[in-house]
PDB file of N, CA and C in Angstrom:
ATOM      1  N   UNK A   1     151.181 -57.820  -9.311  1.00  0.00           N
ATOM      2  CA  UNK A   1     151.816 -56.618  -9.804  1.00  0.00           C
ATOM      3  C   UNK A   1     152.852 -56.939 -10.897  1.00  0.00           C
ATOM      4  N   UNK A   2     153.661 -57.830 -10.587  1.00  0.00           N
ATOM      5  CA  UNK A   2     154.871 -58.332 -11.679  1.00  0.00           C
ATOM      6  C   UNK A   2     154.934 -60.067 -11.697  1.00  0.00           C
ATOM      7  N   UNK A   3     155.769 -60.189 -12.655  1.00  0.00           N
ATOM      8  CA  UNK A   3     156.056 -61.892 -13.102  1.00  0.00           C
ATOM      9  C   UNK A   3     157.189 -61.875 -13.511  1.00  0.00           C
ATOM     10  N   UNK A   4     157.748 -63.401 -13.216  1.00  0.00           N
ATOM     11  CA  UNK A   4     158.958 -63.771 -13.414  1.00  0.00           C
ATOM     12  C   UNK A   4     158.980 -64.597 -13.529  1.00  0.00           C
ATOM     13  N   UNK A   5     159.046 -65.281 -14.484  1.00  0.00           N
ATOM     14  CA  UNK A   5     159.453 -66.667 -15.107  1.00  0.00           C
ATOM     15  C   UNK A   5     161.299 -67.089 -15.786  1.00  0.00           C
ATOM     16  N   UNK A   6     161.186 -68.137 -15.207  1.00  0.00           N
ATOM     17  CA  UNK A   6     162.681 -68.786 -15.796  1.00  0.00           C
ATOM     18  C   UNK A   6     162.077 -69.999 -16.575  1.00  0.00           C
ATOM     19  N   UNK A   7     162.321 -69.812 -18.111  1.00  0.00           N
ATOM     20  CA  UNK A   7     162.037 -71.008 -18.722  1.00  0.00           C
ATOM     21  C   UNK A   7     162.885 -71.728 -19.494  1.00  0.00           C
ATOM     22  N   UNK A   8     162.883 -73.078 -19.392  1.00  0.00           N
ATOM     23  CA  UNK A   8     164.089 -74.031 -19.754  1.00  0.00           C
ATOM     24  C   UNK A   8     163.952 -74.804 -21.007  1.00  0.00           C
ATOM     25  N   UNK A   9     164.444 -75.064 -22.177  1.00  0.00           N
ATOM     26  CA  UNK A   9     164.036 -76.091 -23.180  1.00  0.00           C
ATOM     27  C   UNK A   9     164.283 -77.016 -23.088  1.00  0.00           C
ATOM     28  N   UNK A  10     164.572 -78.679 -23.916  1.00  0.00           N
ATOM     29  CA  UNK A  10     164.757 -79.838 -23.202  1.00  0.00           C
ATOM     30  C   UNK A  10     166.529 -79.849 -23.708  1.00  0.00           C
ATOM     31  N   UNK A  11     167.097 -78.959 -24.295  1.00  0.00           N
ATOM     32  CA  UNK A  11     168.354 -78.665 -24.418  1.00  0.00           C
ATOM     33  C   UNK A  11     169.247 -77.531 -23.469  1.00  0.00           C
ATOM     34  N   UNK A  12     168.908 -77.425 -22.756  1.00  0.00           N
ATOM     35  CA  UNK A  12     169.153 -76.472 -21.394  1.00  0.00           C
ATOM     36  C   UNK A  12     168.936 -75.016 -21.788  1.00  0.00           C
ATOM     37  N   UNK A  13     168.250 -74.428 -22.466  1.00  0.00           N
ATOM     38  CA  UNK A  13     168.785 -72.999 -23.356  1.00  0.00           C
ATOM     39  C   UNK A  13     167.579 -72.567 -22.279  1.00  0.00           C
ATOM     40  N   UNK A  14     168.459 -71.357 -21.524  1.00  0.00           N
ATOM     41  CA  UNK A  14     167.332 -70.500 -20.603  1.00  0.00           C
ATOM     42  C   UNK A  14     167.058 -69.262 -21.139  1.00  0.00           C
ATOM     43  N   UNK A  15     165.459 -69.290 -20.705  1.00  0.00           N
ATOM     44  CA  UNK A  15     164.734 -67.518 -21.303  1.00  0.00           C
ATOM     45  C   UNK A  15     164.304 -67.299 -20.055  1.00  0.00           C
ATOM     46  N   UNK A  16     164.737 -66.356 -19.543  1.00  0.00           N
ATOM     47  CA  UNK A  16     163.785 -65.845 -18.571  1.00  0.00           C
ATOM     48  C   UNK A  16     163.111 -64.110 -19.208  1.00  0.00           C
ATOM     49  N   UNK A  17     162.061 -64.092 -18.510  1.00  0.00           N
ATOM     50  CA  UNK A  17     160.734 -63.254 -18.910  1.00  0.00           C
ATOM     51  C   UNK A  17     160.310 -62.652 -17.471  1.00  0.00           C
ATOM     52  N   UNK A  18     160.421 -61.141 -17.266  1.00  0.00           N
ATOM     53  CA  UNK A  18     160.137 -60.442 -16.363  1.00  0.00           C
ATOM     54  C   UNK A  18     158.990 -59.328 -16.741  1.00  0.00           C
ATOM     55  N   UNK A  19     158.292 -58.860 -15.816  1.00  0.00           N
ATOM     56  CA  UNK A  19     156.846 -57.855 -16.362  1.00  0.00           C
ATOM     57  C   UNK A  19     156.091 -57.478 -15.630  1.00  0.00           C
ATOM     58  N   UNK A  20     155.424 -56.476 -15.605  1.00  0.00           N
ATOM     59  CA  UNK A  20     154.301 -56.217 -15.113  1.00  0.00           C
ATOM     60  C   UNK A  20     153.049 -56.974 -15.458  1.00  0.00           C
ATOM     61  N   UNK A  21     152.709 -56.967 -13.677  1.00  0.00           N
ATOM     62  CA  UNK A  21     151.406 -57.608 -14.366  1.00  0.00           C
ATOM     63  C   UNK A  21     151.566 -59.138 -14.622  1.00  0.00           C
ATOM     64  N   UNK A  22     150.274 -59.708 -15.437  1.00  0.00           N
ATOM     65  CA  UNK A  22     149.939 -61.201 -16.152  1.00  0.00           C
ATOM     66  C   UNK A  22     148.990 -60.593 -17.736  1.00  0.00           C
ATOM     67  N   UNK A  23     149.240 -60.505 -17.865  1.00  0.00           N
ATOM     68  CA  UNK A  23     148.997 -60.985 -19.267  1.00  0.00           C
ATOM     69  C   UNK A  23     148.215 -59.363 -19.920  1.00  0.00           C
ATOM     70  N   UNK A  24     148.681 -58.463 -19.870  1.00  0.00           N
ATOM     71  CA  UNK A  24     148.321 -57.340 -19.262  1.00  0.00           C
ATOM     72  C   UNK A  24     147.521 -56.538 -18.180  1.00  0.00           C
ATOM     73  N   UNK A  25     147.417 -57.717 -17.306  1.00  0.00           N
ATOM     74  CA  UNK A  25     146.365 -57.533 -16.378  1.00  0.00           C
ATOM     75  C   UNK A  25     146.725 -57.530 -14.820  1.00  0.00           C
ATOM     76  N   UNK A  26     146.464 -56.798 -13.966  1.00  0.00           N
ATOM     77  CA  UNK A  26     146.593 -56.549 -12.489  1.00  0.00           C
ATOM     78  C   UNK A  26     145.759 -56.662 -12.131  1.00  0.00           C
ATOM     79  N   UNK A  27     144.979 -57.860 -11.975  1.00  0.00           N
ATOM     80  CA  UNK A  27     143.780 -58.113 -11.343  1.00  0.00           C
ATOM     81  C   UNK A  27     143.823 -58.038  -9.772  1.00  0.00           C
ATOM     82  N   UNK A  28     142.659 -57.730  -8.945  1.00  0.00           N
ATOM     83  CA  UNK A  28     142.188 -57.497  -7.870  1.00  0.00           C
ATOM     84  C   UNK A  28     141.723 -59.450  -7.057  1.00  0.00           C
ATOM     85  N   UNK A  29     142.282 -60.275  -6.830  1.00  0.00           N
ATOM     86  CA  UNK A  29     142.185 -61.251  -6.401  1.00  0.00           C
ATOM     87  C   UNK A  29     141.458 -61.206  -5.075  1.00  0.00           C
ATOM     88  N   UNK A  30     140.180 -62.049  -4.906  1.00  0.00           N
ATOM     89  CA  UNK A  30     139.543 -61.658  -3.992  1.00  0.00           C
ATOM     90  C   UNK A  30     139.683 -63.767  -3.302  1.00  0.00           C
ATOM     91  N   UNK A  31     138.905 -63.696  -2.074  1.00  0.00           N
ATOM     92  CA  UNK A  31     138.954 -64.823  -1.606  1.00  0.00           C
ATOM     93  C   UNK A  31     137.845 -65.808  -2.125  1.00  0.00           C
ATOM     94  N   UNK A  32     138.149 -67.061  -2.188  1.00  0.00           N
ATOM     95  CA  UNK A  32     137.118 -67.737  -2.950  1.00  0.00           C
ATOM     96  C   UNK A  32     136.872 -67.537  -4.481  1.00  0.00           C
ATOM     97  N   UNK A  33     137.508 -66.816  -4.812  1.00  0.00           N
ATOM     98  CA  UNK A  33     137.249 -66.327  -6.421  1.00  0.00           C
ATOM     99  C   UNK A  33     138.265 -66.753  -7.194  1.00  0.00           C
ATOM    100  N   UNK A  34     137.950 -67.611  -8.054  1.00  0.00           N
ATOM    101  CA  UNK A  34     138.698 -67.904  -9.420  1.00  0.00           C
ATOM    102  C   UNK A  34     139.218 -66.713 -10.183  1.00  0.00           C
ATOM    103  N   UNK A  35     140.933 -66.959 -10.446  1.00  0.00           N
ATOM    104  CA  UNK A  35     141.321 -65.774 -11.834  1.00  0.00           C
ATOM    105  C   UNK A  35     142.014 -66.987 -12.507  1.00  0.00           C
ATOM    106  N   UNK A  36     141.774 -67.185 -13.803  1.00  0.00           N
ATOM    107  CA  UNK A  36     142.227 -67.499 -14.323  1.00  0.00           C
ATOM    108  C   UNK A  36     142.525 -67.146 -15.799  1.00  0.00           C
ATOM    109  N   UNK A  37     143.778 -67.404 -16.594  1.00  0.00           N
ATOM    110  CA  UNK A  37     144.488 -66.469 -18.232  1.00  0.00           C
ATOM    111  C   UNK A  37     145.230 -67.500 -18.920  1.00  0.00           C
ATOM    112  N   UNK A  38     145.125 -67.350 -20.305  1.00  0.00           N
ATOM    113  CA  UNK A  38     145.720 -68.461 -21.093  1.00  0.00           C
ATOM    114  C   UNK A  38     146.941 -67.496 -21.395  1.00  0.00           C
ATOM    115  N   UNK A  39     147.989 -68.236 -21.167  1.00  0.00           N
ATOM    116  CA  UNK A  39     149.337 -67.374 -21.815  1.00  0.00           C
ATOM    117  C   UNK A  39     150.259 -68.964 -22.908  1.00  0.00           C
ATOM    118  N   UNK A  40     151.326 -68.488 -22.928  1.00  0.00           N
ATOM    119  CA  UNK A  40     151.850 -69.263 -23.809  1.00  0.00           C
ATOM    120  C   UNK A  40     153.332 -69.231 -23.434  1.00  0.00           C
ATOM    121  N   UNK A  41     154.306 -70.339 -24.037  1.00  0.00           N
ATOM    122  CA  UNK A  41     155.886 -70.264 -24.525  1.00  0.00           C
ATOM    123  C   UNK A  41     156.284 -70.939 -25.487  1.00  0.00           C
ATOM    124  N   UNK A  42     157.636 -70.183 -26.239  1.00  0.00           N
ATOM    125  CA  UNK A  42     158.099 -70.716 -27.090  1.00  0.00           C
ATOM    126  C   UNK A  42     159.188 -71.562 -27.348  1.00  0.00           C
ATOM    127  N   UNK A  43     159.004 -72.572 -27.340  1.00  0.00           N
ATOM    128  CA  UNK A  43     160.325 -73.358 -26.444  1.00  0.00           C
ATOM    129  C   UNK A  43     161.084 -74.255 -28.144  1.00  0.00           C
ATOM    130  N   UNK A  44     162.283 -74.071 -28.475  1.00  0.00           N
ATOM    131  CA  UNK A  44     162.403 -74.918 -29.597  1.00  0.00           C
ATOM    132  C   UNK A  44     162.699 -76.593 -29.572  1.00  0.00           C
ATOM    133  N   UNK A  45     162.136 -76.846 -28.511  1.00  0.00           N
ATOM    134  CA  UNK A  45     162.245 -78.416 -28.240  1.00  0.00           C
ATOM    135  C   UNK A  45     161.235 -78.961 -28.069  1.00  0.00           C
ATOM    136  N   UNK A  46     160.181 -80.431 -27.785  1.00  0.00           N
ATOM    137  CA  UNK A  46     159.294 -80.348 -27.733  1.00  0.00           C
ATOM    138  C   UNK A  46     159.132 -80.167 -25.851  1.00  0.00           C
ATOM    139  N   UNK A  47     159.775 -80.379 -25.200  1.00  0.00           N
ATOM    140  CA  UNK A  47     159.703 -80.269 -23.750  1.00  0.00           C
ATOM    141  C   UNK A  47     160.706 -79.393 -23.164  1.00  0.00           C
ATOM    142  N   UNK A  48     160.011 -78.957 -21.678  1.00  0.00           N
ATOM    143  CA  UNK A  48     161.053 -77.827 -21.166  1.00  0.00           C
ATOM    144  C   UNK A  48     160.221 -77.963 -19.780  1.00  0.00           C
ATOM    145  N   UNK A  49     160.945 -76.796 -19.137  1.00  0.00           N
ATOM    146  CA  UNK A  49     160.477 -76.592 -17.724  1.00  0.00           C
ATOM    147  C   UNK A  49     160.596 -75.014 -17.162  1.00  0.00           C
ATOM    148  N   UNK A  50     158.875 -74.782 -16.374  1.00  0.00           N
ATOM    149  CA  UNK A  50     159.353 -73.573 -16.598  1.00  0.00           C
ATOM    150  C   UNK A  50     158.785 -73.311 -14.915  1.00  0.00           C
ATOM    151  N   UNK A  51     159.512 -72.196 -14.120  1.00  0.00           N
ATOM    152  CA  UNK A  51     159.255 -71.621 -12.889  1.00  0.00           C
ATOM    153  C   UNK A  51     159.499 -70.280 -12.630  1.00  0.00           C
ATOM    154  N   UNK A  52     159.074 -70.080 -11.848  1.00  0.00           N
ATOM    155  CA  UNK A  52     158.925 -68.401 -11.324  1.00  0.00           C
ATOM    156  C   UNK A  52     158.148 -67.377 -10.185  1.00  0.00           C
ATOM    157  N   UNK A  53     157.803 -66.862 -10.260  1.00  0.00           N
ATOM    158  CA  UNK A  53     157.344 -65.984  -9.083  1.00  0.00           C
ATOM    159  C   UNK A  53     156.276 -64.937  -9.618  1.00  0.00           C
ATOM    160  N   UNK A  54     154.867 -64.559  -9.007  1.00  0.00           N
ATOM    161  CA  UNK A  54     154.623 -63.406  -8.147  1.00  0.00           C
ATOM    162  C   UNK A  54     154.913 -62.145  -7.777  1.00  0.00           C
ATOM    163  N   UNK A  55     154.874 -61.394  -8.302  1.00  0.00           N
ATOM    164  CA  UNK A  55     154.848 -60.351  -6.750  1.00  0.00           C
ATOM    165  C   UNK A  55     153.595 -59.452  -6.986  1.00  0.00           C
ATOM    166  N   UNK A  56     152.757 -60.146  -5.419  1.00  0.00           N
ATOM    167  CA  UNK A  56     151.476 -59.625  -4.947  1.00  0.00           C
ATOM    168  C   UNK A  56     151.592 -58.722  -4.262  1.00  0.00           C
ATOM    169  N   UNK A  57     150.468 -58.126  -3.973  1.00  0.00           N
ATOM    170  CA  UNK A  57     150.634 -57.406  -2.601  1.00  0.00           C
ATOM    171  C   UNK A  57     149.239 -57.578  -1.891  1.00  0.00           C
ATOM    172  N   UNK A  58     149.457 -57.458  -0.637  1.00  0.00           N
ATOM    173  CA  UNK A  58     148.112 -57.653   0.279  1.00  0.00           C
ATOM    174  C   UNK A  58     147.069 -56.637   0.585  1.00  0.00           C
ATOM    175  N   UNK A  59     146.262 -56.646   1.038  1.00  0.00           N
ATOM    176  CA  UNK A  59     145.021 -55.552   1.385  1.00  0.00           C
ATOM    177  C   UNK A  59     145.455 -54.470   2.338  1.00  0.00           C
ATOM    178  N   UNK A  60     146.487 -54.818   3.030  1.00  0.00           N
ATOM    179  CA  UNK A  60     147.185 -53.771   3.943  1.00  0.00           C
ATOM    180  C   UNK A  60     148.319 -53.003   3.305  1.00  0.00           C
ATOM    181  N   UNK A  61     148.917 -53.732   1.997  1.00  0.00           N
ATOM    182  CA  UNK A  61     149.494 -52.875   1.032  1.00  0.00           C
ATOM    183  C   UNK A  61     151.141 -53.709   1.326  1.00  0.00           C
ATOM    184  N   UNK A  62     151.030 -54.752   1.553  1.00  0.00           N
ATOM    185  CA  UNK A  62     152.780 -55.313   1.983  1.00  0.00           C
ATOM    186  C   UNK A  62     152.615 -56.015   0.297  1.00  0.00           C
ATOM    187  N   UNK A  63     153.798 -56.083  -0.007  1.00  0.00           N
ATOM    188  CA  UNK A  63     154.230 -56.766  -1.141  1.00  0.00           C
ATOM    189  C   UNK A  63     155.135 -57.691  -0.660  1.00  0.00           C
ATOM    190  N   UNK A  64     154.237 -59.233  -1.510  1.00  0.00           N
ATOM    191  CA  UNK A  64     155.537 -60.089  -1.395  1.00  0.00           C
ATOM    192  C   UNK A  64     155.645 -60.916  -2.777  1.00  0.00           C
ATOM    193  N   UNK A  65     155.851 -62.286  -2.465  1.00  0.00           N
ATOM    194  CA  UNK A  65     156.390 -62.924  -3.598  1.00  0.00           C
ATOM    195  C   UNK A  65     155.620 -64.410  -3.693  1.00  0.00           C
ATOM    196  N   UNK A  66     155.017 -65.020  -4.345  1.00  0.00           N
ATOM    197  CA  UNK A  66     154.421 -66.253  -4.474  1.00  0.00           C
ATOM    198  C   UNK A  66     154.819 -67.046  -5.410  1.00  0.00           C
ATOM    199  N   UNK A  67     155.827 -67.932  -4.954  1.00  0.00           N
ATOM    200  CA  UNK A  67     156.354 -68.638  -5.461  1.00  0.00           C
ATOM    201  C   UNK A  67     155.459 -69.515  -6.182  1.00  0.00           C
ATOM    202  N   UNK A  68     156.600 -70.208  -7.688  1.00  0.00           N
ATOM    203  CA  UNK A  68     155.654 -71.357  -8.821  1.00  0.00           C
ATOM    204  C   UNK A  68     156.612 -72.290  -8.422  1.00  0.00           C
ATOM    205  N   UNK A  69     156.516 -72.996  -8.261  1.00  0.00           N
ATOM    206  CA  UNK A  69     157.582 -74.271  -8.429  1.00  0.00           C
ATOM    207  C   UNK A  69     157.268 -74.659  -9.645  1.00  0.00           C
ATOM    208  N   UNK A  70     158.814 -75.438 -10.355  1.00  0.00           N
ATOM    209  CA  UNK A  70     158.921 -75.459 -12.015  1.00  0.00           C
ATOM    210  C   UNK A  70     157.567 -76.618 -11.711  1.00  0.00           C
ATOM    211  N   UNK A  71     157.075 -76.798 -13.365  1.00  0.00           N
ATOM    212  CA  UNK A  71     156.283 -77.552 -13.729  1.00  0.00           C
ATOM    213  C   UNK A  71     157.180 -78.150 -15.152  1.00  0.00           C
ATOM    214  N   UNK A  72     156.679 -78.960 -15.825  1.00  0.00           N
ATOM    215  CA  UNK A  72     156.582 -79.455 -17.079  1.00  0.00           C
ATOM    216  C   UNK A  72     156.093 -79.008 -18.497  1.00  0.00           C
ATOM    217  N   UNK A  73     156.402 -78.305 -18.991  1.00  0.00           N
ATOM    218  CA  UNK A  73     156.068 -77.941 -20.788  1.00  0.00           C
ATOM    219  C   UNK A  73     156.163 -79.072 -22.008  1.00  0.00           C
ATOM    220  N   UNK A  74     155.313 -79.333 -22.287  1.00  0.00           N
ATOM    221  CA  UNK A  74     155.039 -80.391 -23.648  1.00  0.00           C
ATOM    222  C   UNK A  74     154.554 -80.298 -24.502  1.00  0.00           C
ATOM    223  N   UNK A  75     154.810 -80.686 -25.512  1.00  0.00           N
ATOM    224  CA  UNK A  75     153.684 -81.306 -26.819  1.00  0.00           C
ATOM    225  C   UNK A  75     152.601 -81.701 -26.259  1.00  0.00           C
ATOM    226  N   UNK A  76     151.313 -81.750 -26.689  1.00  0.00           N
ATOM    227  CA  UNK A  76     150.600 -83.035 -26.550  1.00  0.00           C
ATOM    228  C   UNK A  76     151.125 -84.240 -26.913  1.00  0.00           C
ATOM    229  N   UNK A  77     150.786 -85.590 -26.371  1.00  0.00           N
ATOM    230  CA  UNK A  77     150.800 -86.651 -26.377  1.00  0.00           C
ATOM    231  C   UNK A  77     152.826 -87.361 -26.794  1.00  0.00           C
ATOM    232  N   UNK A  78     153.830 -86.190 -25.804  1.00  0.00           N
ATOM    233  CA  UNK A  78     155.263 -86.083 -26.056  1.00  0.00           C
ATOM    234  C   UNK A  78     155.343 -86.966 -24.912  1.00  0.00           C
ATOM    235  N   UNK A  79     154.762 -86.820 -24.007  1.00  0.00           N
ATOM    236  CA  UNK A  79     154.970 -87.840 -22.423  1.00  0.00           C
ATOM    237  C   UNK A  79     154.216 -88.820 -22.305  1.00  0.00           C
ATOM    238  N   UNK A  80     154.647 -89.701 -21.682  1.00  0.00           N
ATOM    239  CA  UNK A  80     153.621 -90.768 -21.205  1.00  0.00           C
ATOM    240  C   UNK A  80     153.415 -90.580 -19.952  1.00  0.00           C
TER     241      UNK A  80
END
């Protein structure tokens, strides 16, 4: 239903990004089934870190929250 991202550059400068949806899309997530969307960020460093949240809701209609734990943002070939 919504997204929330906190994203970090490799100079501490935070953006966070809140929304409906993914990428204009509220997809219907079924079991066993792949969703997958190319999105993007604009980070003015070549590395950053970015985390955030979810919010789903279930077949019985409860809404919750599915956590991202941060990951890593790079250049290509910026890390070893």
């Amino acid at each position: 239903m919504r997204r929330h991202w906190v994203i970090t550059d490799g100079d501490g400068k935070v953006n966070e990004v809140k929304g409906d949806g993914v990428v204009g899309k509220q997809p219907h997530l079924k079991p066993e089934k792949p969703f997958s969307y190319t999105s993007s960020a604009v980070l003015a460093t070549e590395v950053g870190v970015m985390q955030g949240s979810y919010t789903l809701i279930d077949e019985a209609g409860n809404e919750f929250e599915a956590e991202i734990p941060p990951f890593r943002l790079s250049l290509p070939n910026k890390l070893h």
